[in-house]
C-alpha atoms as a PDB file:
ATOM      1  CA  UNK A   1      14.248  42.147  10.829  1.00  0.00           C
ATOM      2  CA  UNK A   2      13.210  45.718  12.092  1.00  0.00           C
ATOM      3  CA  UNK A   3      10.610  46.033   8.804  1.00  0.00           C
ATOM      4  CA  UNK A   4       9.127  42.674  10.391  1.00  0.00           C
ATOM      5  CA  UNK A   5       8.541  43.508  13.317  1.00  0.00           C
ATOM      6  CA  UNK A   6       7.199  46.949  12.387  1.00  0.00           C
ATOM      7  CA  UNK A   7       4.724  44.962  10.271  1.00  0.00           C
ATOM      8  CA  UNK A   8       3.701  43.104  12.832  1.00  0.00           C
ATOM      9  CA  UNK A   9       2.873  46.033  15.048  1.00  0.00           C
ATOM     10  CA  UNK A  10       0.543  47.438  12.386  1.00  0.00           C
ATOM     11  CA  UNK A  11      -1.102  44.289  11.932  1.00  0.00           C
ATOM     12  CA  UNK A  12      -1.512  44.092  15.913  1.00  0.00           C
ATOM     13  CA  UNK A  13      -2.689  47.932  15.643  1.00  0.00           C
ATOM     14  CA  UNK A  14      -5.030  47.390  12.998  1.00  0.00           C
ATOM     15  CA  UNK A  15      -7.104  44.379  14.672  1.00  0.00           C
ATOM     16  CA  UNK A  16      -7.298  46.718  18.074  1.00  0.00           C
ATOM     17  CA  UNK A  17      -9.990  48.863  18.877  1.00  0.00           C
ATOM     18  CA  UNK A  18      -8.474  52.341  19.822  1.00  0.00           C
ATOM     19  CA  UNK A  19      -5.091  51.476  17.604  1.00  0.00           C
ATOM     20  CA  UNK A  20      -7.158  51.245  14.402  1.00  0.00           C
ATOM     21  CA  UNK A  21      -8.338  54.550  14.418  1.00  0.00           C
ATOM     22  CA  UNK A  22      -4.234  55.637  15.249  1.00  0.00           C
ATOM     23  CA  UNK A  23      -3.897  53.829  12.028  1.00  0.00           C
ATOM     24  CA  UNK A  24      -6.912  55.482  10.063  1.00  0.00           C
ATOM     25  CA  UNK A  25      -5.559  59.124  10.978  1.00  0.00           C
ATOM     26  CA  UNK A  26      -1.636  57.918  10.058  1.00  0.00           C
ATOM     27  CA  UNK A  27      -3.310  57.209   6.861  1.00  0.00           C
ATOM     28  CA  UNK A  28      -4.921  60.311   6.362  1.00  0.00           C
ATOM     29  CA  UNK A  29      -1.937  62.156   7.624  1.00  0.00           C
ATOM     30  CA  UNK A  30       1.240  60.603   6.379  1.00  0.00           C
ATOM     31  CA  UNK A  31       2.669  60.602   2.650  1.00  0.00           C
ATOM     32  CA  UNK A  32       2.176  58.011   0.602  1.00  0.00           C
ATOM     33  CA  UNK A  33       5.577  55.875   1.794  1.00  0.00           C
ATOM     34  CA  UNK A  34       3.975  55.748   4.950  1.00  0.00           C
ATOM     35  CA  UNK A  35       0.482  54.468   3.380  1.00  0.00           C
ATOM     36  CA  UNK A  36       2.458  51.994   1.380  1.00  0.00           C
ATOM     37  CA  UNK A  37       4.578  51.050   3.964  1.00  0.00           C
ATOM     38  CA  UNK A  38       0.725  50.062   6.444  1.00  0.00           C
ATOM     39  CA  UNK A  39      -0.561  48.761   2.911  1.00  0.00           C
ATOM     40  CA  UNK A  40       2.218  46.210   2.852  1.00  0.00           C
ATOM     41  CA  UNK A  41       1.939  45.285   6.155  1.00  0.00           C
ATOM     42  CA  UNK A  42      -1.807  43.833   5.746  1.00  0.00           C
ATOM     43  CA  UNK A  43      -0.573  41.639   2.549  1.00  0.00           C
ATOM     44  CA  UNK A  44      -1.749  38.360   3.541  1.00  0.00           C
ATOM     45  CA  UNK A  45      -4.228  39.592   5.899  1.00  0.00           C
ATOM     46  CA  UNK A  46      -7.462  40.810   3.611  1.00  0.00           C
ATOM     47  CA  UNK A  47      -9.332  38.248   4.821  1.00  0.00           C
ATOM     48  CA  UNK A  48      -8.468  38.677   8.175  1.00  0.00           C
ATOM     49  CA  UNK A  49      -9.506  42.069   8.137  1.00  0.00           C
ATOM     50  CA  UNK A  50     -13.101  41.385   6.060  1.00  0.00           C
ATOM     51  CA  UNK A  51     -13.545  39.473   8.893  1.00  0.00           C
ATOM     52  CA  UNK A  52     -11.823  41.715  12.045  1.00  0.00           C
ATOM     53  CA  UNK A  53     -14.424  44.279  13.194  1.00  0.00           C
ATOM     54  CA  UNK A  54     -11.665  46.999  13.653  1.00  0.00           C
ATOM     55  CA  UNK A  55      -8.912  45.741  10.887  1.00  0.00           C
ATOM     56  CA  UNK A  56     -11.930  46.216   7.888  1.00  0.00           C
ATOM     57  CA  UNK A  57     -12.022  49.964   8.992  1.00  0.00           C
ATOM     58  CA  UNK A  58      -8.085  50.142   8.475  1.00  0.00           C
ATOM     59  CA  UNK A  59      -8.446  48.044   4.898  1.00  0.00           C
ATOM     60  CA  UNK A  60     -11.321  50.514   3.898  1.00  0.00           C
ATOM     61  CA  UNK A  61      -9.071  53.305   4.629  1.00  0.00           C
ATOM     62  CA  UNK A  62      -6.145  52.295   3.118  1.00  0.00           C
ATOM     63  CA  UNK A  63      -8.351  51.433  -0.249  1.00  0.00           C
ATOM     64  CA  UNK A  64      -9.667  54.859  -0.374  1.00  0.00           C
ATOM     65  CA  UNK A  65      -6.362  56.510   0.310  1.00  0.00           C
ATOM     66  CA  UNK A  66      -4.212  54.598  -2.536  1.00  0.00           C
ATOM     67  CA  UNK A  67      -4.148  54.916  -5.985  1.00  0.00           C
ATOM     68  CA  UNK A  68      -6.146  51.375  -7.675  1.00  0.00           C
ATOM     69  CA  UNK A  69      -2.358  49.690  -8.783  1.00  0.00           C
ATOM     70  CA  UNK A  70      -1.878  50.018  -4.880  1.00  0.00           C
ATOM     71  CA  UNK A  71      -4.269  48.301  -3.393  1.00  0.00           C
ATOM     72  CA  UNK A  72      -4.821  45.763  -6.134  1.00  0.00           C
ATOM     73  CA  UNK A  73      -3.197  42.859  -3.592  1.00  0.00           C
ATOM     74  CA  UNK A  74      -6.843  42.932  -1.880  1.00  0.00           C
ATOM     75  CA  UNK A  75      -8.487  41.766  -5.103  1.00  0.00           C
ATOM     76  CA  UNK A  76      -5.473  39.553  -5.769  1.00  0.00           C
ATOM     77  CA  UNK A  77      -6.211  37.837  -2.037  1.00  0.00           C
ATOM     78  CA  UNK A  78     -10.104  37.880  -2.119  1.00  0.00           C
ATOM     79  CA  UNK A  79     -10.189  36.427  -5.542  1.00  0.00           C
ATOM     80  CA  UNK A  80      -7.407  33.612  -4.238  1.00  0.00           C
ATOM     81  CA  UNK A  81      -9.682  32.912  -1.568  1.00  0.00           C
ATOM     82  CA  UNK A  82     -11.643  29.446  -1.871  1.00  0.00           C
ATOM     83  CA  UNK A  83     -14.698  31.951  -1.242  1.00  0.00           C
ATOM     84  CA  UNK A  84     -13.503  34.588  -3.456  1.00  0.00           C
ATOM     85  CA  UNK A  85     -14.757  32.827  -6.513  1.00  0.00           C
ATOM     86  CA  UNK A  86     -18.636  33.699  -4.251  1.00  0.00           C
ATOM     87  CA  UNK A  87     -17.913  36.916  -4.229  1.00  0.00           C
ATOM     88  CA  UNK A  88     -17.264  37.915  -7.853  1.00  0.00           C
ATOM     89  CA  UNK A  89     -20.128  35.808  -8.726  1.00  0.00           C
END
């Protein structure tokens, strides 16, 4: 229950203004457990935070931080998408 609620406080943090950037510098801070751990939290959320003008910023981050296997979920939920089939056109 705990892990739920923790991922719902990074998804809250990530669509925030000021708590994105907290969540930027965790990522560039912390080890990669921590990384995972705010990875897995936005699983289910890519195209929430496309669209979020303060959640992209955390996505971006977290692609550029992880190794490709990591962050392969984001292609997985763009390409589920009913749009995603636009943009790998």
């Amino acid at each position: 229950m705990a892990a739920n609620a923790d991922f719902a406080s990074v998804w809250d943090m990530a669509r925030d203004s000021m708590a994105c950037r907290d969540l930027q510098k965790a990522l560039d801070e912390c080890g990669d457990s921590g990384r995972l751990a705010i990875a897995e939290a936005l699983k289910s959320h890519v195209w929430h935070c496309i669209r979020c003008r303060n959640a992209n910023h955390v996505l971006q981050k977290v692609i550029t931080v992880l190794r490709s296997d990591k962050v392969q979920f984001v292609i997985d939920e763009i390409m589920e998408h009913p749009s995603g089939s636009l943009v790998a056109s």
